[in-house]
Protein backbone atom coordinates (compact mmCIF):
# COMPACT_ATOMS: atom_id res chain seq x y z
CA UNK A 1 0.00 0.00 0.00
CA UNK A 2 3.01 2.33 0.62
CA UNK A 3 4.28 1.88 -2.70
CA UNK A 4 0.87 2.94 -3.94
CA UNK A 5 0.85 6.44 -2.13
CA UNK A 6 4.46 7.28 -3.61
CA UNK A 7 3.14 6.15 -7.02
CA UNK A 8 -0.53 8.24 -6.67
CA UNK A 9 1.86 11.44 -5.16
CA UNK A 10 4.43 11.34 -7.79
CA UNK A 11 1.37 11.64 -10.05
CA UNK A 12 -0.85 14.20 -8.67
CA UNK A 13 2.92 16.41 -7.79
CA UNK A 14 3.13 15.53 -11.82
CA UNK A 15 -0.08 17.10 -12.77
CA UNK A 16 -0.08 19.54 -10.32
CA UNK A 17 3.15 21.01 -12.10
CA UNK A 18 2.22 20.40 -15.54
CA UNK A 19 -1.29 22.67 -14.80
CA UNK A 20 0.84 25.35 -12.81
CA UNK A 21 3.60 25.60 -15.76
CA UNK A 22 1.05 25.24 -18.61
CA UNK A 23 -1.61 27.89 -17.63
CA UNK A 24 -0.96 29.64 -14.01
CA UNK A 25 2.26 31.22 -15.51
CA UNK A 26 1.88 32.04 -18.98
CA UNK A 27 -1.49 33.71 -17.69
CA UNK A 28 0.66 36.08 -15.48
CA UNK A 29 2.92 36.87 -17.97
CA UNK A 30 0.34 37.53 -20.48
CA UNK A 31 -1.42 39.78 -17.87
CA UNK A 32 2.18 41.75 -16.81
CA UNK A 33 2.37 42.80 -20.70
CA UNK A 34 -1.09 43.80 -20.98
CA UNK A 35 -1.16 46.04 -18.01
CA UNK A 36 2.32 47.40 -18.98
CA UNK A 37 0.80 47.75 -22.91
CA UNK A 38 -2.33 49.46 -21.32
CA UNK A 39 -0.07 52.01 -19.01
CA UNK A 40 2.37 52.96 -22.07
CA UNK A 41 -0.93 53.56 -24.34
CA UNK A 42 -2.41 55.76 -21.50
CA UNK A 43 1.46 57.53 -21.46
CA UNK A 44 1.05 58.10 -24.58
CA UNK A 45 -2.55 59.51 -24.79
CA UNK A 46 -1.37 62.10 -22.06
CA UNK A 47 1.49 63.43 -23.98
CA UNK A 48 -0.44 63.71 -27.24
CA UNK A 49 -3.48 65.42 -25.45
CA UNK A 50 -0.64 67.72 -23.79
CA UNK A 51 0.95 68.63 -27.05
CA UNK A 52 -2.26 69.33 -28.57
CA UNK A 53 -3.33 72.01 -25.59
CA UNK A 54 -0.45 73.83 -26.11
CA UNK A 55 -0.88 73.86 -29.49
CA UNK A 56 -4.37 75.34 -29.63
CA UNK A 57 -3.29 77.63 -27.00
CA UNK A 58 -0.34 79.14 -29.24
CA UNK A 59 -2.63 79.84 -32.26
CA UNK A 60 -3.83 83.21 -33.05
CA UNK A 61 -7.35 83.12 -33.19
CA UNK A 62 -8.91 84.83 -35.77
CA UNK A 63 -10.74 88.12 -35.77
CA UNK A 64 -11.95 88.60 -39.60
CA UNK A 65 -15.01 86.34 -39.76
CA UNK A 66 -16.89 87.65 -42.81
CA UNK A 67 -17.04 85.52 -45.21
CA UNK A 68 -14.87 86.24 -48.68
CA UNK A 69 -17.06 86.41 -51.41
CA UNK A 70 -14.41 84.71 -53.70
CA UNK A 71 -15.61 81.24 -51.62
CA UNK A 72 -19.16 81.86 -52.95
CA UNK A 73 -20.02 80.35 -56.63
CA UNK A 74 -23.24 81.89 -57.81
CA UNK A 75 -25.90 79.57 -60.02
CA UNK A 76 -29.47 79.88 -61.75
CA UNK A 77 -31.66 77.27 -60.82
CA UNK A 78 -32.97 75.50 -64.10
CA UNK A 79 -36.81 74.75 -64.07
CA UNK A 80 -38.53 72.24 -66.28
């Protein structure tokens, strides 16, 4: 019966590593790289909304707001 245990150990300590190494750990490595993925994205949506207020904040705005009448193409409308 001894013999028995050791075997029935040896092959739940077997399976037991095979699960751990074969899903437990490439899950947590697969989550490290998303959350780093996710912080660099967010990094870089900071900067580029940062860049972009300073940019609109350095423009002139504009004061003429009349329209030019060189935009403006004048037509007939054609009746039946």
């Amino acid at each position: 019966m001894s013999l028995f245990k050791i075997i029935l150990w040896a092959f739940v300590l077997y399976y037991l590593y095979k699960f751990i190494f074969t899903l437990v750990v490439p899950v947590t490595k697969v989550a490290k790289e998303m959350k780093s993925k996710v912080e660099q994205m967010q990094s870089m949506q900071q900067e580029q909304q940062h860049t972009q207020t300073n940019t609109v904040h350095q423009q002139p705005t504009k004061t003429n707001t009349t329209p030019n009448k060189a935009d403006y193409i004048e037509f007939e409308e054609i009746k039946p």
